[in-house]
C-alpha atoms as a PDB file:
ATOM      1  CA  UNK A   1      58.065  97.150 101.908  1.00  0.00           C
ATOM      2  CA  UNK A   2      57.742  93.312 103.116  1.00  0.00           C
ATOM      3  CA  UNK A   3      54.752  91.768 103.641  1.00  0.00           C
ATOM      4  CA  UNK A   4      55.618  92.221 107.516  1.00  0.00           C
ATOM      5  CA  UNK A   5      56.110  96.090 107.126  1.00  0.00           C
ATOM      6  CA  UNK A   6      59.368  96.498 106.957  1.00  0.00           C
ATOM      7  CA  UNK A   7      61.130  99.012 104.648  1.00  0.00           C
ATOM      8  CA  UNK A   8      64.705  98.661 106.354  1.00  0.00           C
ATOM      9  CA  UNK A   9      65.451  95.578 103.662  1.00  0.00           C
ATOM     10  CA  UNK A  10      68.775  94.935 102.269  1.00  0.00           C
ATOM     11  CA  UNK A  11      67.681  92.793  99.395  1.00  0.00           C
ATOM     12  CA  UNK A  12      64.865  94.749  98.246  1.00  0.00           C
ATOM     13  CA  UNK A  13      63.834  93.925  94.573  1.00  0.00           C
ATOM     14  CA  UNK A  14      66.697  91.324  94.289  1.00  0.00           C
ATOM     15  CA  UNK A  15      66.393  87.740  93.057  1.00  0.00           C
ATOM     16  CA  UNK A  16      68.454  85.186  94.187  1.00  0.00           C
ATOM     17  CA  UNK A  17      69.475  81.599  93.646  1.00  0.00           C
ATOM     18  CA  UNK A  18      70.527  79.461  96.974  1.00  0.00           C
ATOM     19  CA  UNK A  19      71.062  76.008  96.447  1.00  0.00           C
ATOM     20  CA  UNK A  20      70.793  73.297  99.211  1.00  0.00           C
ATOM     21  CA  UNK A  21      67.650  75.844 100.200  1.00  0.00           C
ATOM     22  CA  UNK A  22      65.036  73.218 100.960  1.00  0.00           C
ATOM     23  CA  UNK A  23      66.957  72.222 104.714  1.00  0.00           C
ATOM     24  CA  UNK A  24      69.420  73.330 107.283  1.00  0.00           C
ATOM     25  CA  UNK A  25      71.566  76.062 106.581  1.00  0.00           C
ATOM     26  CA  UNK A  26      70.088  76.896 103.202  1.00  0.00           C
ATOM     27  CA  UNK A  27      66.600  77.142 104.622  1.00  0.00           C
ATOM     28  CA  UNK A  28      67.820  79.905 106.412  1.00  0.00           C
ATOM     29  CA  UNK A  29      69.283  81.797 103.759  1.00  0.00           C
ATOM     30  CA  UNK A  30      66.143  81.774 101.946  1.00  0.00           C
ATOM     31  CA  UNK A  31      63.844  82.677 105.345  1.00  0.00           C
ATOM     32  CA  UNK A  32      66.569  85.765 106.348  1.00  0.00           C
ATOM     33  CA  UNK A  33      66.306  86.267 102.230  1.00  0.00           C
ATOM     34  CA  UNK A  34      62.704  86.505 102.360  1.00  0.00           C
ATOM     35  CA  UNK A  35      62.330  88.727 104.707  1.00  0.00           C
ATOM     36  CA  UNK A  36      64.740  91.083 103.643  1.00  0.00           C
ATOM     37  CA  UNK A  37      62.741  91.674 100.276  1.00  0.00           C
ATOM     38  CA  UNK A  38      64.672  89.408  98.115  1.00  0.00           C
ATOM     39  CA  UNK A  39      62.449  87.106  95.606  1.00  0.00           C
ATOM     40  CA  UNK A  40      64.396  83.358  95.346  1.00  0.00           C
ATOM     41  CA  UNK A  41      64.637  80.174  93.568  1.00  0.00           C
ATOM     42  CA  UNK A  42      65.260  77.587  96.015  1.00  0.00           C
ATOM     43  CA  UNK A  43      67.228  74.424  94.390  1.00  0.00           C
ATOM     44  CA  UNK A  44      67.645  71.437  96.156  1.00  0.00           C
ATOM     45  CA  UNK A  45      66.873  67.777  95.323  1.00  0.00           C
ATOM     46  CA  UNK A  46      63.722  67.287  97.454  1.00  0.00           C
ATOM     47  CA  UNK A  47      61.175  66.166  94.761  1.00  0.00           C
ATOM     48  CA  UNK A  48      59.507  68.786  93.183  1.00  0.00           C
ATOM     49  CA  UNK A  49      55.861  68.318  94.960  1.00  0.00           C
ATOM     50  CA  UNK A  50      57.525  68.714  98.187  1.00  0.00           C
ATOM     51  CA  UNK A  51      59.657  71.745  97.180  1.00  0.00           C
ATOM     52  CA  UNK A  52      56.688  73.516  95.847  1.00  0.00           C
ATOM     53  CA  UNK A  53      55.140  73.085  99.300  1.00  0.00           C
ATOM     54  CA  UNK A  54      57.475  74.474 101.059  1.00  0.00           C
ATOM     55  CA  UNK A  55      58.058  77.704  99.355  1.00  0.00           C
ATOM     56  CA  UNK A  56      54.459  78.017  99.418  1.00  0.00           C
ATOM     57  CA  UNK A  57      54.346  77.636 103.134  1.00  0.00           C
ATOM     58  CA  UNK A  58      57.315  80.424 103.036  1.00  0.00           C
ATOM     59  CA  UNK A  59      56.369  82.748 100.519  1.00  0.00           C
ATOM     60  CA  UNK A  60      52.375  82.478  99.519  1.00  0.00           C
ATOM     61  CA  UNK A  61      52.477  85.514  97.493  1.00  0.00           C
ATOM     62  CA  UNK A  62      55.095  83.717  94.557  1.00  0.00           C
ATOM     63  CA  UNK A  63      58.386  85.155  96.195  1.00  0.00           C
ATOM     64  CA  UNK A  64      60.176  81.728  96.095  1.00  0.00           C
ATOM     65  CA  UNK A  65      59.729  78.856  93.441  1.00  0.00           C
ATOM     66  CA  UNK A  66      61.430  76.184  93.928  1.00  0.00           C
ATOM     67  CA  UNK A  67      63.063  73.883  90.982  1.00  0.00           C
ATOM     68  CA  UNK A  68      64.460  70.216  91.732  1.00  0.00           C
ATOM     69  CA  UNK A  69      67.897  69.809  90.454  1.00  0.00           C
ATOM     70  CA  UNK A  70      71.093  68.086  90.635  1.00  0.00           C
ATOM     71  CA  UNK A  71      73.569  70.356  91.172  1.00  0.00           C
ATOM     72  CA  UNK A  72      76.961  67.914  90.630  1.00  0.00           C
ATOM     73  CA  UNK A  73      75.612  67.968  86.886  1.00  0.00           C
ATOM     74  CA  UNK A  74      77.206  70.183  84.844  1.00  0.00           C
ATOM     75  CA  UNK A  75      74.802  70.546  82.369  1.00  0.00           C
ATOM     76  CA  UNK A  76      72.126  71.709  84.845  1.00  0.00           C
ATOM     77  CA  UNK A  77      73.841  74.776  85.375  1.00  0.00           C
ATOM     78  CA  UNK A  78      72.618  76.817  82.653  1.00  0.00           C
ATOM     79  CA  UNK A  79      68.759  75.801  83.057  1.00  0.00           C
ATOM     80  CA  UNK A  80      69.135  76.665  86.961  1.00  0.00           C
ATOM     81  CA  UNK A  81      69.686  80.360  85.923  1.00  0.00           C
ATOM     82  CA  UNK A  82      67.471  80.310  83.167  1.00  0.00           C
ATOM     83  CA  UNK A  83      64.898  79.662  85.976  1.00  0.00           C
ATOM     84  CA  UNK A  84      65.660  82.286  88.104  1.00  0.00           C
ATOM     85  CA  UNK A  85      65.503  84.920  85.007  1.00  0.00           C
ATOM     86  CA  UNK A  86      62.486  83.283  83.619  1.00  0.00           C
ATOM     87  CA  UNK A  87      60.553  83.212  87.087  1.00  0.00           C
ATOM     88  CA  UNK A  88      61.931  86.999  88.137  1.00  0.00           C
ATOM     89  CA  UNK A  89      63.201  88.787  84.997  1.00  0.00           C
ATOM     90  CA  UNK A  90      66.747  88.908  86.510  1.00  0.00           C
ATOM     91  CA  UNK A  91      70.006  87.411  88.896  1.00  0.00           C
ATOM     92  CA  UNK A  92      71.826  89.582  91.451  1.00  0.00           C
ATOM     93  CA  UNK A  93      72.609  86.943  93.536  1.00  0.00           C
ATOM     94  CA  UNK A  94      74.013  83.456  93.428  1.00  0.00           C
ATOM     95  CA  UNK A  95      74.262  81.272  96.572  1.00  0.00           C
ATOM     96  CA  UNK A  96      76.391  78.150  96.660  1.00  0.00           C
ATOM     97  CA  UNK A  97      75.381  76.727  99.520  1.00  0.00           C
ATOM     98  CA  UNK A  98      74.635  72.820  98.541  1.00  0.00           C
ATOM     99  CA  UNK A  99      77.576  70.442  99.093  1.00  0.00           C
ATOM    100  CA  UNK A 100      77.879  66.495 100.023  1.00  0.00           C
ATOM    101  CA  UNK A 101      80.394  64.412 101.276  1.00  0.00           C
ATOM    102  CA  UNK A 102      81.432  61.129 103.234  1.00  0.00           C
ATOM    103  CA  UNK A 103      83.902  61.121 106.145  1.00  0.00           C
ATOM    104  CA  UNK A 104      86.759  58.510 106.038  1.00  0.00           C
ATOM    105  CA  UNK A 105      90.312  58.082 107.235  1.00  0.00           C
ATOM    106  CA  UNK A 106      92.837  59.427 104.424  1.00  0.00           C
ATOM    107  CA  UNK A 107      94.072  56.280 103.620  1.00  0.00           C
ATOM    108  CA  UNK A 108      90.177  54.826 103.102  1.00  0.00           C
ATOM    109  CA  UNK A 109      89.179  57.408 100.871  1.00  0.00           C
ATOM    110  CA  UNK A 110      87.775  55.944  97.612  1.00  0.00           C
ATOM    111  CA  UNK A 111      87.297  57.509  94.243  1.00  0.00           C
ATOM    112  CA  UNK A 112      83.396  57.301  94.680  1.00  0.00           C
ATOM    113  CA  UNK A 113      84.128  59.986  97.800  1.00  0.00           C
ATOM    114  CA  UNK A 114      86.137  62.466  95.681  1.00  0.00           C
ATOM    115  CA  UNK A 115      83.854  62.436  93.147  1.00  0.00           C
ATOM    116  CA  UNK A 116      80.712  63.258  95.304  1.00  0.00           C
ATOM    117  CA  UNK A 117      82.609  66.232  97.011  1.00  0.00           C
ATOM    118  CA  UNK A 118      84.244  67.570  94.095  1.00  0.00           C
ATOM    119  CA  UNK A 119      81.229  67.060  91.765  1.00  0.00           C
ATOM    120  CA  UNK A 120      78.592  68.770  94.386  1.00  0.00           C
ATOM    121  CA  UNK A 121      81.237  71.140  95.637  1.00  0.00           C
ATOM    122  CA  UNK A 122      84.086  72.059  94.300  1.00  0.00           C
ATOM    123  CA  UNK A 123      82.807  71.648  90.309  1.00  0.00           C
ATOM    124  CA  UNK A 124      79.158  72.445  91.530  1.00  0.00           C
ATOM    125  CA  UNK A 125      80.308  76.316  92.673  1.00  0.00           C
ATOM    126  CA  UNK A 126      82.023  76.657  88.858  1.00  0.00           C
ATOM    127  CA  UNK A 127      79.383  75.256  86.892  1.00  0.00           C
ATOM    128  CA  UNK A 128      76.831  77.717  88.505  1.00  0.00           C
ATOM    129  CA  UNK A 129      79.129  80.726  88.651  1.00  0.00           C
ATOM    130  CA  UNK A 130      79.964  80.239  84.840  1.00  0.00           C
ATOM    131  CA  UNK A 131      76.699  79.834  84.008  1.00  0.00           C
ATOM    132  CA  UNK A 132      75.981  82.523  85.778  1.00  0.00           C
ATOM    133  CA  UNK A 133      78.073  85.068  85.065  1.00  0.00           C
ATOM    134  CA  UNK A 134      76.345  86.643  82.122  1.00  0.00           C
ATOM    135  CA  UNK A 135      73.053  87.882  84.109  1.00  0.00           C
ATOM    136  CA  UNK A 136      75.035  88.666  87.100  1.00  0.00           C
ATOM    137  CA  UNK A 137      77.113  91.023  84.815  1.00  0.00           C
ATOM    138  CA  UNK A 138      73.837  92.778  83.944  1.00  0.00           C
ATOM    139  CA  UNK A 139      72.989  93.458  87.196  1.00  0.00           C
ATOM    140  CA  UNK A 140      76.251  93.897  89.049  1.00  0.00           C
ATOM    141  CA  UNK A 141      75.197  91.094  91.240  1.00  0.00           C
ATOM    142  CA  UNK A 142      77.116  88.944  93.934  1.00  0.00           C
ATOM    143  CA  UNK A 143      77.820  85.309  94.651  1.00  0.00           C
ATOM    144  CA  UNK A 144      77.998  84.027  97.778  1.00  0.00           C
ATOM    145  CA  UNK A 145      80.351  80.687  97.919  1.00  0.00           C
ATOM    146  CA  UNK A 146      80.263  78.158 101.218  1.00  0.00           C
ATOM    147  CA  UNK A 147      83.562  77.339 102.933  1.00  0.00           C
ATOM    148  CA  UNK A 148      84.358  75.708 106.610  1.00  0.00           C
ATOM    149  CA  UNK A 149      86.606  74.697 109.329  1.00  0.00           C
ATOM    150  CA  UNK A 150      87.688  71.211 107.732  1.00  0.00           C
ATOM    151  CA  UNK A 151      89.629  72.655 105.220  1.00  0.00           C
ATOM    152  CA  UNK A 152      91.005  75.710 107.625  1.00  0.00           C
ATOM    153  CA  UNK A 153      92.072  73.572 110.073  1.00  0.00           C
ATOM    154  CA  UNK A 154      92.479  70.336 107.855  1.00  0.00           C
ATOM    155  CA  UNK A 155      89.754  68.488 109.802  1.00  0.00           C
ATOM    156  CA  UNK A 156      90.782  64.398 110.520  1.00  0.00           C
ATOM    157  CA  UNK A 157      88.411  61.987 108.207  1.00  0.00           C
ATOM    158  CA  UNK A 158      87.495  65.124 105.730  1.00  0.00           C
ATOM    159  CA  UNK A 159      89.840  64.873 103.169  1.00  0.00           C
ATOM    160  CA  UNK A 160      87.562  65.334 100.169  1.00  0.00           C
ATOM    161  CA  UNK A 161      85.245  67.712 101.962  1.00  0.00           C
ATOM    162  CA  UNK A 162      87.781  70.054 103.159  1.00  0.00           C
ATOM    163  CA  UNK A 163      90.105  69.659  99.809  1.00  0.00           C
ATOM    164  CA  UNK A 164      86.458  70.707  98.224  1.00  0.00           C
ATOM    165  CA  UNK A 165      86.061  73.310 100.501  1.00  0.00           C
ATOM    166  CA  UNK A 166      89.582  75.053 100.207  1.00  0.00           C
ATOM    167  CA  UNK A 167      88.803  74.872  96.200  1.00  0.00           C
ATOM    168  CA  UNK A 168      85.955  77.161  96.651  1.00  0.00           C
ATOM    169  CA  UNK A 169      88.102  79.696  98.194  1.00  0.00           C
ATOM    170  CA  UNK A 170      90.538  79.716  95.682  1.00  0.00           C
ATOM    171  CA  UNK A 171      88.027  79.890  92.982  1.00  0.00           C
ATOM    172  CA  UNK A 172      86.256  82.722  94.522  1.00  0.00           C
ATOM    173  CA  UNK A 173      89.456  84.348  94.940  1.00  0.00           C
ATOM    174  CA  UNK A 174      90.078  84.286  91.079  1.00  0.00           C
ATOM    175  CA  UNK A 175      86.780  85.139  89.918  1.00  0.00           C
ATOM    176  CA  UNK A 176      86.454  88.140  92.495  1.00  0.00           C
ATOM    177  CA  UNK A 177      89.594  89.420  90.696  1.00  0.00           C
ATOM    178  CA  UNK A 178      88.514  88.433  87.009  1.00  0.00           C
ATOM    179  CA  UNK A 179      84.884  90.405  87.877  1.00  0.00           C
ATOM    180  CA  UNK A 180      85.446  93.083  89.731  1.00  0.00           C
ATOM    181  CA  UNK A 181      85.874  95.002  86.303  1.00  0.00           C
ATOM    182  CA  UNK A 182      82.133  93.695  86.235  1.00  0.00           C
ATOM    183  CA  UNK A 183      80.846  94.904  89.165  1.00  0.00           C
ATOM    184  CA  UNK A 184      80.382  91.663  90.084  1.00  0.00           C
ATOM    185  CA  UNK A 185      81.716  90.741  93.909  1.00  0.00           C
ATOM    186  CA  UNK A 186      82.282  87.704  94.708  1.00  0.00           C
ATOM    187  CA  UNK A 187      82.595  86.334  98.384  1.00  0.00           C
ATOM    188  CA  UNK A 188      83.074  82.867 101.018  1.00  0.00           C
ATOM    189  CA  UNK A 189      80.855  82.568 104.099  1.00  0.00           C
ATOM    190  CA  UNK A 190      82.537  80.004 106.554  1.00  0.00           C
ATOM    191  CA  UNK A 191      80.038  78.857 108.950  1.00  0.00           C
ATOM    192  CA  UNK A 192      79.693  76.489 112.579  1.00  0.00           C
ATOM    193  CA  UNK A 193      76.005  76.334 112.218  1.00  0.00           C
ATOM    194  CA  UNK A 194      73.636  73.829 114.745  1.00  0.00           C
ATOM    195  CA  UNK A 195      71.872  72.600 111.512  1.00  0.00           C
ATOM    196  CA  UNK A 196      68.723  69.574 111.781  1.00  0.00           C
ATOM    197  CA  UNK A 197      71.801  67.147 111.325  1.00  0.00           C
ATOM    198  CA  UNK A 198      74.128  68.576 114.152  1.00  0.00           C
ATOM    199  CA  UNK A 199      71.303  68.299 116.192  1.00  0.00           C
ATOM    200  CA  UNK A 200      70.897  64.377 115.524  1.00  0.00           C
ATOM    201  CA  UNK A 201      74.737  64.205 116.149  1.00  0.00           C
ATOM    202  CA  UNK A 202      74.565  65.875 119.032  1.00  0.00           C
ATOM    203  CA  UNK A 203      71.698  63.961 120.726  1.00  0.00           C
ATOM    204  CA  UNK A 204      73.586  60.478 120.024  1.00  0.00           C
ATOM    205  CA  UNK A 205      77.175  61.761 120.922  1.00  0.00           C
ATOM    206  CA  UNK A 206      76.784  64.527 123.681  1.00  0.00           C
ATOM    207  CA  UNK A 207      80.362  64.157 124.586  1.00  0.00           C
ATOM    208  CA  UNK A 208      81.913  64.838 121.687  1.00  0.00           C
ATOM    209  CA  UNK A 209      79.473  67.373 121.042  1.00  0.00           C
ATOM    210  CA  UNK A 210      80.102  69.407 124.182  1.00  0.00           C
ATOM    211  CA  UNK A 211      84.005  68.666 123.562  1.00  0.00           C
ATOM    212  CA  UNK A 212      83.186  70.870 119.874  1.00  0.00           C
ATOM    213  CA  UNK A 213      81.005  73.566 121.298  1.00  0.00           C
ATOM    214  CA  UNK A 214      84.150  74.063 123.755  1.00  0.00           C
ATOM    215  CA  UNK A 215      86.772  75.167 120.861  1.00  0.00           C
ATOM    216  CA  UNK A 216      83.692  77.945 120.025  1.00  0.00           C
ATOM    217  CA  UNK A 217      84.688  81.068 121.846  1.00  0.00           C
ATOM    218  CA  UNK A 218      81.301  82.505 122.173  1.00  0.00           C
ATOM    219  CA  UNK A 219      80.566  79.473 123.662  1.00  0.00           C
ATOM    220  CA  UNK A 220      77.482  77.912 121.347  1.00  0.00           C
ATOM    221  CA  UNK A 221      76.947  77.272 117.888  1.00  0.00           C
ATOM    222  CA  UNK A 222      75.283  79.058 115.258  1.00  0.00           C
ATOM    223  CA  UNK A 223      71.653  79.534 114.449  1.00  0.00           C
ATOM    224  CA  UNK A 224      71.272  79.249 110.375  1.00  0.00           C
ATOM    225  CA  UNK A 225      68.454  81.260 110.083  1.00  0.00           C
ATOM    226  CA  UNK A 226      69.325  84.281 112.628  1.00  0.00           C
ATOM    227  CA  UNK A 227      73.242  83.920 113.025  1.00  0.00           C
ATOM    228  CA  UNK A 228      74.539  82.746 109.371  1.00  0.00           C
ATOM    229  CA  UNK A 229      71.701  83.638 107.359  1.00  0.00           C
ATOM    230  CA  UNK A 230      72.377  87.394 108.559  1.00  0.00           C
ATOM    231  CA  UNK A 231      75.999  87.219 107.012  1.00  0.00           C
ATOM    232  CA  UNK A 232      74.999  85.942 103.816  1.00  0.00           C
ATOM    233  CA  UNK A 233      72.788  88.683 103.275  1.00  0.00           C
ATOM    234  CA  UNK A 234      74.899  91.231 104.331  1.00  0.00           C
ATOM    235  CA  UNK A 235      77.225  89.712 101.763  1.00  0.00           C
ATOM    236  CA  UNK A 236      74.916  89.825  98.784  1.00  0.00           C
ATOM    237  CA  UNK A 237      73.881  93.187  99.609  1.00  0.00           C
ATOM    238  CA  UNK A 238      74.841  96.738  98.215  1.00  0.00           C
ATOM    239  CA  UNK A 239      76.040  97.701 102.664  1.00  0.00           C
ATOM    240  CA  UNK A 240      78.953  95.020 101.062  1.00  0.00           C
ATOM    241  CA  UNK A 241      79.872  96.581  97.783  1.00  0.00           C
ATOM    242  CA  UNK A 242      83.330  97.505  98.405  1.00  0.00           C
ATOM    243  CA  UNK A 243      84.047  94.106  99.459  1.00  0.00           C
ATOM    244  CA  UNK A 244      85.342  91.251  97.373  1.00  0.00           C
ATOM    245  CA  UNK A 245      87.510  87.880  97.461  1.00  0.00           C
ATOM    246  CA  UNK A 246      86.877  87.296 101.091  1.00  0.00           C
ATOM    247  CA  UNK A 247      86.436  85.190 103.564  1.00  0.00           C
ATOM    248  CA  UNK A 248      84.115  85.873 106.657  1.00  0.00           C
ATOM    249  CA  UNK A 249      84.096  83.761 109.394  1.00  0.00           C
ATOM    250  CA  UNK A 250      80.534  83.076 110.832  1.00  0.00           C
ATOM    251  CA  UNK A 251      82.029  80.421 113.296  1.00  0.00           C
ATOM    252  CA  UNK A 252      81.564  82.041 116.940  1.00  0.00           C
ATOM    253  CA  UNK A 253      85.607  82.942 116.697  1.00  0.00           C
ATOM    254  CA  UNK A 254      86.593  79.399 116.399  1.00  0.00           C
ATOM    255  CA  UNK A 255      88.841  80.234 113.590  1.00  0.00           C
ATOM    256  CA  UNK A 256      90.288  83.807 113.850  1.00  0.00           C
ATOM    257  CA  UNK A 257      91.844  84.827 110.201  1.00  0.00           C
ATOM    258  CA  UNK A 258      95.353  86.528 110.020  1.00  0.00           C
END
């Protein structure tokens, strides 16, 4: 049972990792986890005094922590799920939702770009799944990687983010093979969310904004907490374990998989 009442949870008794939790999209993966009975370590780079606010304004009876770390660093892998088992015994799942980039015309695109979407994307999901592969074994867990439209569609002035992007789905692809003899499922969330800095866009370009909502079929874009948030959970949860190495597409139909 949550602290609300509920005992209709899907995550009931897990623990989770979501990076990128402290804002945006991954702020709503760890509200929508909350509530659904999961316990989480939120990672993000916020400083650690702020972090520990915020999970205490979200979770006052010790069902988040939050730990300040640098994803794009390889060797913080291993200490991020050493965390997680140290704060909550355990890892069933693993979200990889933190990822930065810079926009730039192809033939602009520096070295110091690649780097920063590889390293925090791309090389960011591996680290974390290696690392945590051994405790998600134990527990038959899931990991839930982050795609999106720029690679899909091959988005103008996203070269490094959407090469980054269509990485992660070929990883998951592999590992969701390699694991499945593990029990472990591994899956891509593809999202059109109206995050804290779409909203900023939108209020200083309203044209071009209107122009994207437009392309969405259902005609608005997505809520992280109550629209995306909902499919990641679904995805870490045991109503998804006979489903592995896919992509879902939390995008109001703008992209429609064949």
């Amino acid at each position: 049972m949550t602290r609300d009442g509920r005992t209709d949870v899907q995550l009931k008794d897990k623990v989770a990792v979501v990076t990128g939790g402290a804002g945006g999209i991954g702020q709503g993966i760890v509200r929508c986890f909350l509530r659904e009975g999961a316990r989480v370590l939120v990672v993000d780079l916020v400083a650690q005094a702020t972090g520990d606010a915020l999970v205490a304004g979200l979770a006052p009876d010790d069902a988040a922590r939050y730990l300040q770390a640098d994803i794009a660093v390889a060797d913080n892998a291993p200490g991020i799920v050493a965390a997680a088992v140290r704060a909550y015994g355990k890892l069933d799942i693993l979200v990889n939702n933190a990822h930065a980039s810079m926009q730039a015309p192809f033939v602009e695109t520096t070295q110091e770009m690649w780097d920063l979407s590889l390293g925090s994307g791309m090389y960011a999901t591996f680290w974390l799944m290696k690392a945590a592969y051994p405790e998600l074994r134990k527990t038959k867990g899931a990991v839930v990687n982050f795609a999106s439209g720029a690679g899909l569609r091959g988005r103008a002035n996203q070269v490094t983010y959407a090469a980054a992007k269509e990485a992660i789905r070929a990883i998951t692809r592999v590992a969701a093979r390699e694991w499945a003899v593990d029990g472990i499922r591994v899956n891509v969330v593809s999202p059109v969310a109206l995050t804290p800095g779409v909203r900023r866009w939108a209020q200083a370009f309203p044209a071009e904004y209107q122009e994207m909502v437009n392309t969405v079929p259902l005609g608005r874009l997505g809520d992280p907490e109550s629209d995306i948030a909902p499919a990641v959970a679904f995805l870490a949860s045991d109503a998804a374990k006979y489903i592995t190495g896919q992509t879902l597409m939390t995008d109001g139909g703008s992209i429609m998989l064949h």
